[in-house]
C-alpha atoms as a PDB file:
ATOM      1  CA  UNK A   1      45.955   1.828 -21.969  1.00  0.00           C
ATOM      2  CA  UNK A   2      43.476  -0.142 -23.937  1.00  0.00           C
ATOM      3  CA  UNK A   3      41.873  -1.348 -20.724  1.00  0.00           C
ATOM      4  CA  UNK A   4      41.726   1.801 -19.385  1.00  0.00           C
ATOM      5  CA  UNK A   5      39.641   3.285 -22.792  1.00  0.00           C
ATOM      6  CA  UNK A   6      37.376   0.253 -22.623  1.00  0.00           C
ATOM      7  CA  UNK A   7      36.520   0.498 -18.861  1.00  0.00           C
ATOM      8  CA  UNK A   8      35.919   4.189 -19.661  1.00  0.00           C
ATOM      9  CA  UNK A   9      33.466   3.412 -22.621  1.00  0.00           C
ATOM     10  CA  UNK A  10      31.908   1.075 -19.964  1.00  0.00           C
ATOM     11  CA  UNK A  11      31.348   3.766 -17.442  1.00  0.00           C
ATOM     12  CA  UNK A  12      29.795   6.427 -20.382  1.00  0.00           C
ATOM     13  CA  UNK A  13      27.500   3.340 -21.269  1.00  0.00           C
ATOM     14  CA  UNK A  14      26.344   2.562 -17.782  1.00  0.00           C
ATOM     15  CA  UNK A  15      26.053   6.085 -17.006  1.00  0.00           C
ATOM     16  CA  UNK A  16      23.723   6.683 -20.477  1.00  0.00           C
ATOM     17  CA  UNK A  17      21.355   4.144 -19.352  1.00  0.00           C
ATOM     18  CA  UNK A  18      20.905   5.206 -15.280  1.00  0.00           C
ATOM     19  CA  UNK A  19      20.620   8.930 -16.078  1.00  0.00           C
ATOM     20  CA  UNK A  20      18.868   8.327 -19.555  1.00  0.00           C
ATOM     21  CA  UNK A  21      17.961   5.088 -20.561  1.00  0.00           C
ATOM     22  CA  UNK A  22      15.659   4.402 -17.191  1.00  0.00           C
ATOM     23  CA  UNK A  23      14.101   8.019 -16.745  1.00  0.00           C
ATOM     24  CA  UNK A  24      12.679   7.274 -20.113  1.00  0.00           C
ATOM     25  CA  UNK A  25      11.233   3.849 -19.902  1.00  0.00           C
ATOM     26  CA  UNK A  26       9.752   5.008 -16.569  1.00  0.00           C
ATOM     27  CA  UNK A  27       8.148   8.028 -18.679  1.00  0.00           C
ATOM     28  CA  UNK A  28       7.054   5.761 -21.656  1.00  0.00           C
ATOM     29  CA  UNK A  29       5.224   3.007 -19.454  1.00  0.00           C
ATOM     30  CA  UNK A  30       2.970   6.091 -17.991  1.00  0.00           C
ATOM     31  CA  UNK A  31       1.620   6.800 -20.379  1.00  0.00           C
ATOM     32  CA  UNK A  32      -0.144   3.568 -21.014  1.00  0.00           C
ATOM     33  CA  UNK A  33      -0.643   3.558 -17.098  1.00  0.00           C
ATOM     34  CA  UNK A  34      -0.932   6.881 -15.904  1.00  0.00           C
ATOM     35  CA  UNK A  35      -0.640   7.944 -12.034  1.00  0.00           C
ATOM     36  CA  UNK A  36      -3.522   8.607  -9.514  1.00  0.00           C
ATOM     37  CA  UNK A  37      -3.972  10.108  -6.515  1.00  0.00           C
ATOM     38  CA  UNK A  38      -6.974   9.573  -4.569  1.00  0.00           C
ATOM     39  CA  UNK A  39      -7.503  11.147  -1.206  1.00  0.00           C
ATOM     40  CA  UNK A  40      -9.721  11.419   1.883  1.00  0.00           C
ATOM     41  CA  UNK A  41      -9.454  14.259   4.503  1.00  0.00           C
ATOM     42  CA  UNK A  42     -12.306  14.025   6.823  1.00  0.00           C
ATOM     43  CA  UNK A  43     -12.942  13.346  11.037  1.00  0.00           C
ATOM     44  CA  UNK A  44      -9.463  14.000  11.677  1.00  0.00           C
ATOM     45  CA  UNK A  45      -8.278  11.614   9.175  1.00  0.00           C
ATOM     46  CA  UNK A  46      -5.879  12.609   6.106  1.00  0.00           C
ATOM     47  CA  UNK A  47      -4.881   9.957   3.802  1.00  0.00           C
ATOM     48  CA  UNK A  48      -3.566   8.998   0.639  1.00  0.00           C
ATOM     49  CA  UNK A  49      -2.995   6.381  -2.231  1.00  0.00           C
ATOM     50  CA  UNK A  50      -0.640   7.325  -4.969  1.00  0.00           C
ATOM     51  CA  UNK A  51      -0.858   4.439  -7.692  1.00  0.00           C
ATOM     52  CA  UNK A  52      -0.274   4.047 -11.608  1.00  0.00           C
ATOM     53  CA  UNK A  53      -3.498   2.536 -13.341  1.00  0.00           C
ATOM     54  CA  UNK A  54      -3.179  -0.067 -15.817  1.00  0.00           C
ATOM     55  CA  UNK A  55      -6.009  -0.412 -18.640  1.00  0.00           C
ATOM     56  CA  UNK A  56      -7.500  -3.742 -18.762  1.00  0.00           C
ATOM     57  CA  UNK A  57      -7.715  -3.844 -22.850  1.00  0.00           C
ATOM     58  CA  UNK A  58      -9.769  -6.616 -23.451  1.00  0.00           C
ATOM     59  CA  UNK A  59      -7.669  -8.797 -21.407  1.00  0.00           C
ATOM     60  CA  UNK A  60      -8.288 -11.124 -18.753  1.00  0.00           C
ATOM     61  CA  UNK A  61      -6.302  -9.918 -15.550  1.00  0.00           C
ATOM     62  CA  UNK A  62      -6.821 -11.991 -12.297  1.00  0.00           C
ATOM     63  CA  UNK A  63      -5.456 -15.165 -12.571  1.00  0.00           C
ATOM     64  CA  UNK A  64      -3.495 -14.334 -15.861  1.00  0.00           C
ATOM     65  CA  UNK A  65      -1.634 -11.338 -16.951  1.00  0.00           C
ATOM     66  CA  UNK A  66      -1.790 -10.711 -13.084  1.00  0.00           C
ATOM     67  CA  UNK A  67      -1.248 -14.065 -11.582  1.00  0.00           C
ATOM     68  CA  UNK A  68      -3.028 -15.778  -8.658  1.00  0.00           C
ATOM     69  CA  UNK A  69      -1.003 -16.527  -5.145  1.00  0.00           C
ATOM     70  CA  UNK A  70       1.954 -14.618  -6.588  1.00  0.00           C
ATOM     71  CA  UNK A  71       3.018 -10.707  -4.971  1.00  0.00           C
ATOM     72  CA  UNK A  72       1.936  -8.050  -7.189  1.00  0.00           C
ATOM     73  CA  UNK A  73       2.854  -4.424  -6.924  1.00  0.00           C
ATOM     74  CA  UNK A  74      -0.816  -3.533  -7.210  1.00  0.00           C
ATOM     75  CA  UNK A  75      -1.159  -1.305 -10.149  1.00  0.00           C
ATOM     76  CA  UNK A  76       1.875  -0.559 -12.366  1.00  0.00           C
ATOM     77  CA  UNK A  77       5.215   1.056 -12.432  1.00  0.00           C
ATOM     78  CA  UNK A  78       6.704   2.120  -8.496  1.00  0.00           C
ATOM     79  CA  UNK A  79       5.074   0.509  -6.612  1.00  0.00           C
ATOM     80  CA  UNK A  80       1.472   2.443  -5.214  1.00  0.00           C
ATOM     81  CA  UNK A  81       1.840   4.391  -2.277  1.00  0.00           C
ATOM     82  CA  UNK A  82      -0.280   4.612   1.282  1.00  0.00           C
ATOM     83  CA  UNK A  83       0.176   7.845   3.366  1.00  0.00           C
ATOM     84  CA  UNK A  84      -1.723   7.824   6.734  1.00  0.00           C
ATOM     85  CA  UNK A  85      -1.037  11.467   9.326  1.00  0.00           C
ATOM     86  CA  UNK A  86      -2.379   9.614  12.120  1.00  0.00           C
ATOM     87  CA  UNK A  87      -2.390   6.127  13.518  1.00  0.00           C
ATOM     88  CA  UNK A  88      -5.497   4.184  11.824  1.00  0.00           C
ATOM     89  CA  UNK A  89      -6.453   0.134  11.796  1.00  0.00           C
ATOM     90  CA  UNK A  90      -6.546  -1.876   8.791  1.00  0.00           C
ATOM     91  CA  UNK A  91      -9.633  -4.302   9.768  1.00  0.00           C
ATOM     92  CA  UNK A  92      -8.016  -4.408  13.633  1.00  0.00           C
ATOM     93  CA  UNK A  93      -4.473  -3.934  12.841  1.00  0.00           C
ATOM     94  CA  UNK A  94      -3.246  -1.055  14.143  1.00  0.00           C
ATOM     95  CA  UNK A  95      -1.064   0.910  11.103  1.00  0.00           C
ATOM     96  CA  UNK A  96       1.220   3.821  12.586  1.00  0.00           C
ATOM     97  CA  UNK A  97       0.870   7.192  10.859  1.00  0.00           C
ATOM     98  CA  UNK A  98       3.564   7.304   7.884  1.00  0.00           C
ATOM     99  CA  UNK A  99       3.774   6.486   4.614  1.00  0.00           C
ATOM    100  CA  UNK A 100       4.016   2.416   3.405  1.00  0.00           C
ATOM    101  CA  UNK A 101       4.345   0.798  -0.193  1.00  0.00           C
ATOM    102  CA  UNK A 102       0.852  -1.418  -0.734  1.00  0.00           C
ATOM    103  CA  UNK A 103       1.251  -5.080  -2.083  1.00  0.00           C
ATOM    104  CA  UNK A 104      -1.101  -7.464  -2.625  1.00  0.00           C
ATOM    105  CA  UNK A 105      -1.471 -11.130  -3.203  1.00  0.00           C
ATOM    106  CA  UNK A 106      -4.086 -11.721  -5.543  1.00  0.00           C
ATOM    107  CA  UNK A 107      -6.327 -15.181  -5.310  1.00  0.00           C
ATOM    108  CA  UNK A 108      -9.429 -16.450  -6.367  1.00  0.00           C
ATOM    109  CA  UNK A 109     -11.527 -16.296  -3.247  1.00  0.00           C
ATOM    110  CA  UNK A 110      -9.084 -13.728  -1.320  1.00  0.00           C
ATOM    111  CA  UNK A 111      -6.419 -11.175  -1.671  1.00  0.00           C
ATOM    112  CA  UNK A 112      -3.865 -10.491   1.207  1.00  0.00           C
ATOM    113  CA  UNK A 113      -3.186  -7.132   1.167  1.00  0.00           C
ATOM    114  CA  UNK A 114       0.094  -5.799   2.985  1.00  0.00           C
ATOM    115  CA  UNK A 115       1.543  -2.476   3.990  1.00  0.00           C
ATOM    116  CA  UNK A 116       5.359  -2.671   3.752  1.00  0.00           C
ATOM    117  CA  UNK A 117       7.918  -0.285   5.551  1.00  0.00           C
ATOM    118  CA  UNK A 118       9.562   0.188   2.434  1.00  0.00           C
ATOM    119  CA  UNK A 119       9.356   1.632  -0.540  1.00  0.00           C
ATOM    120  CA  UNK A 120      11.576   0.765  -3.702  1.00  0.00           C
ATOM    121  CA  UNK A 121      12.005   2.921  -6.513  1.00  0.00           C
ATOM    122  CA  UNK A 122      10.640   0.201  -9.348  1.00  0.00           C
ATOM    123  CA  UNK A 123       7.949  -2.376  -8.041  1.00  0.00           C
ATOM    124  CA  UNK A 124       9.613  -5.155 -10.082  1.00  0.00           C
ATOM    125  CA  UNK A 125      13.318  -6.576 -11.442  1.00  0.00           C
ATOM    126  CA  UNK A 126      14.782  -5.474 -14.382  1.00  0.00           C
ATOM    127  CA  UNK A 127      16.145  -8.871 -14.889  1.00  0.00           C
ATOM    128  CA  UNK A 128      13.120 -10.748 -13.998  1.00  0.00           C
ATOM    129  CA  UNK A 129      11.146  -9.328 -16.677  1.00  0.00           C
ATOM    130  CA  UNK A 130       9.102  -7.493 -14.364  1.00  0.00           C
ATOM    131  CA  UNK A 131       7.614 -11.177 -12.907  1.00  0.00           C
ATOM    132  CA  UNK A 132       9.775 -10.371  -9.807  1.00  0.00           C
ATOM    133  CA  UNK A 133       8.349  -8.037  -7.524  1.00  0.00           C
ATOM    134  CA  UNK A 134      11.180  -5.068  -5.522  1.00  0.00           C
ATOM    135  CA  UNK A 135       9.082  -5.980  -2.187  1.00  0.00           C
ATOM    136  CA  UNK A 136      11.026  -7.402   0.832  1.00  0.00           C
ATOM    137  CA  UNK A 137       8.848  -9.654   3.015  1.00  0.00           C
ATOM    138  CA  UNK A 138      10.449  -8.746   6.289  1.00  0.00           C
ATOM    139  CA  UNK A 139       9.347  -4.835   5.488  1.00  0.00           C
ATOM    140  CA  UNK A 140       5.739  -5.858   5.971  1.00  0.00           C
ATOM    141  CA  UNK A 141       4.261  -3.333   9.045  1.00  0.00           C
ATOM    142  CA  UNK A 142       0.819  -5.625   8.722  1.00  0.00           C
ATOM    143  CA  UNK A 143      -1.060  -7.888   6.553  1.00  0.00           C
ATOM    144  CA  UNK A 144      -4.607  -8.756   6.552  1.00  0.00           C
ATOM    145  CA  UNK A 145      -6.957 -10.593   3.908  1.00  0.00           C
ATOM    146  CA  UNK A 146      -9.844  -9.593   2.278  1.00  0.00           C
ATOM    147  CA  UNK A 147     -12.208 -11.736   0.572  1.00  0.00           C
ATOM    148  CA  UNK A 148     -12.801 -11.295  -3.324  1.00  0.00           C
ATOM    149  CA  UNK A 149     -15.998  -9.314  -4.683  1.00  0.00           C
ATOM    150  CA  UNK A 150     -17.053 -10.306  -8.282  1.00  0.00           C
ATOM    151  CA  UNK A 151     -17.820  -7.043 -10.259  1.00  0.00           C
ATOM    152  CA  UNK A 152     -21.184  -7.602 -12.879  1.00  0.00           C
ATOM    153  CA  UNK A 153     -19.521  -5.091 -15.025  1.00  0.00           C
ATOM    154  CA  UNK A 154     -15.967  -5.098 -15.877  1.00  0.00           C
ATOM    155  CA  UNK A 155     -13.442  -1.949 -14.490  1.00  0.00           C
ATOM    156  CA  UNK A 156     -11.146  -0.738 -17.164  1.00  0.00           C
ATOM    157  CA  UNK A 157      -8.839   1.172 -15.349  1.00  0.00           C
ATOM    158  CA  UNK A 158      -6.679  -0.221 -12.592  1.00  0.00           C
ATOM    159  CA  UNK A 159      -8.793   2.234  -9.417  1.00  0.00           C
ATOM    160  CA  UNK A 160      -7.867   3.082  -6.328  1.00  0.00           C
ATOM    161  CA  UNK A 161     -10.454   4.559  -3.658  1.00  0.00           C
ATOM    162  CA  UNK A 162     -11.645   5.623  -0.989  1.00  0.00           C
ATOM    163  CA  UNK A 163     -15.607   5.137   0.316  1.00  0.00           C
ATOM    164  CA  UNK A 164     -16.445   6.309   3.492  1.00  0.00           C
ATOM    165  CA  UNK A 165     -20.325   5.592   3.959  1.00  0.00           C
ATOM    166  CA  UNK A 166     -21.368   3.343   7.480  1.00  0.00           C
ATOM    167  CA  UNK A 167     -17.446   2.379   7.364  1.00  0.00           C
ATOM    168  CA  UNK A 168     -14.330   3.958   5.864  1.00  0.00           C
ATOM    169  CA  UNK A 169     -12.755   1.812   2.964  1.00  0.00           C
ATOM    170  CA  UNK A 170     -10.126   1.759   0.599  1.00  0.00           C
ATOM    171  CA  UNK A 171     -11.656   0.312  -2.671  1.00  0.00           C
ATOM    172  CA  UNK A 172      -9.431  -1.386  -4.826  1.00  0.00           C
ATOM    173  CA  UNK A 173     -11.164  -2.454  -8.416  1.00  0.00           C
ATOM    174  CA  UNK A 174     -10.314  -3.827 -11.814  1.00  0.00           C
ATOM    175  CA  UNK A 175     -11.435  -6.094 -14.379  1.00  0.00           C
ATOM    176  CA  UNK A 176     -14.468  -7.624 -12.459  1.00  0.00           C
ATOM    177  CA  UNK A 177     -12.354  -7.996  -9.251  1.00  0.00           C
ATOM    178  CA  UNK A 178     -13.214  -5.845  -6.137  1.00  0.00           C
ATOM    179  CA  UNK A 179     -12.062  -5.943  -2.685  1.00  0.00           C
ATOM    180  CA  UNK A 180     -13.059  -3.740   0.658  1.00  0.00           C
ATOM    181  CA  UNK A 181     -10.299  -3.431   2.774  1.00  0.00           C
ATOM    182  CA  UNK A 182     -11.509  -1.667   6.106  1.00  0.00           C
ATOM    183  CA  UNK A 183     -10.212   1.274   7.690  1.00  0.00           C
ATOM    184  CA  UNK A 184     -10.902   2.276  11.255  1.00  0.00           C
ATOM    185  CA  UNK A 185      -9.574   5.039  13.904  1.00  0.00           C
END
């Protein structure tokens, strides 16, 4: 009977922290990195980046609180989002209409940047101390890499957009980090 009370008090406890515990750490961390949406609807295209944005707080981010040659979940929380309607290319990779979680792997000179079939509820392990990313390798639809701009001002908010002017791109900037990543029909 005693095992049967304690295996019951186990349940209640594991229960408290799914249903609970979790729905309010996830609400706590955004606030301090709140979600985005950025959007582009225009020659027949319709897409969409849904991301949390991290504040850079007078800390250094590429290459330390966001490590070099390691995955990140690109922005903070689940990891971002990228919806496409239609077939597009990433540089002159052809990415099928559909929605994709967006990793990247930071570096000095490059990122490679990688659309992945699919999308986990938490971009990092609980039990890693969030230095494990939720990302499975063998998800990844494509992966291309984009060389490194150096910002002369500093971004303080994690951004995610998109700049369509000769050539459609999805702009990803922080810190004084930039990179371009193409996007054709």
């Amino acid at each position: 009977m005693k095992i049967f009370k304690w295996l019951a008090a186990l349940v209640v406890v594991i229960l408290l922290v799914l249903f609970v515990g979790m729905p309010y750490m996830q609400q706590q961390t955004k606030k301090h990195s709140p979600e985005k949406i950025s959007s582009f609807q225009q020659n027949g295209l319709d897409l969409e980046v849904k991301y949390s944005s991290p504040s850079k707080k007078g800390r250094v981010i590429f290459g330390e609180l966001v490590p070099y040659d390691l995955v990140w979940r690109t922005g903070a929380n689940e990891p971002t989002t990228f919806t496409t309607k239609t077939d597009i290319k990433i540089i002159d990779k052809k990415l099928n209409a559909g929605t994709y979680s967006l990793w990247t792997i930071p570096g000095e000179q490059s990122w490679k940047v990688m659309f992945n079939e699919e999308i986990p509820d938490w971009g990092v392990t609980v039990l890693s101390g969030g230095k494990e990313t939720t990302r499975d390798e063998a998800a990844d639809f494509i992966r291309v890499e984009i060389p490194v701009k150096k910002l002369s001002e500093p971004v303080e908010n994690f951004t995610i957009d998109f700049e369509n002017s000769k050539q459609l791109n999805l702009i990803l900037s922080w810190d004084d980090t930039q990179i371009v990543v193409p996007i054709n029909k």
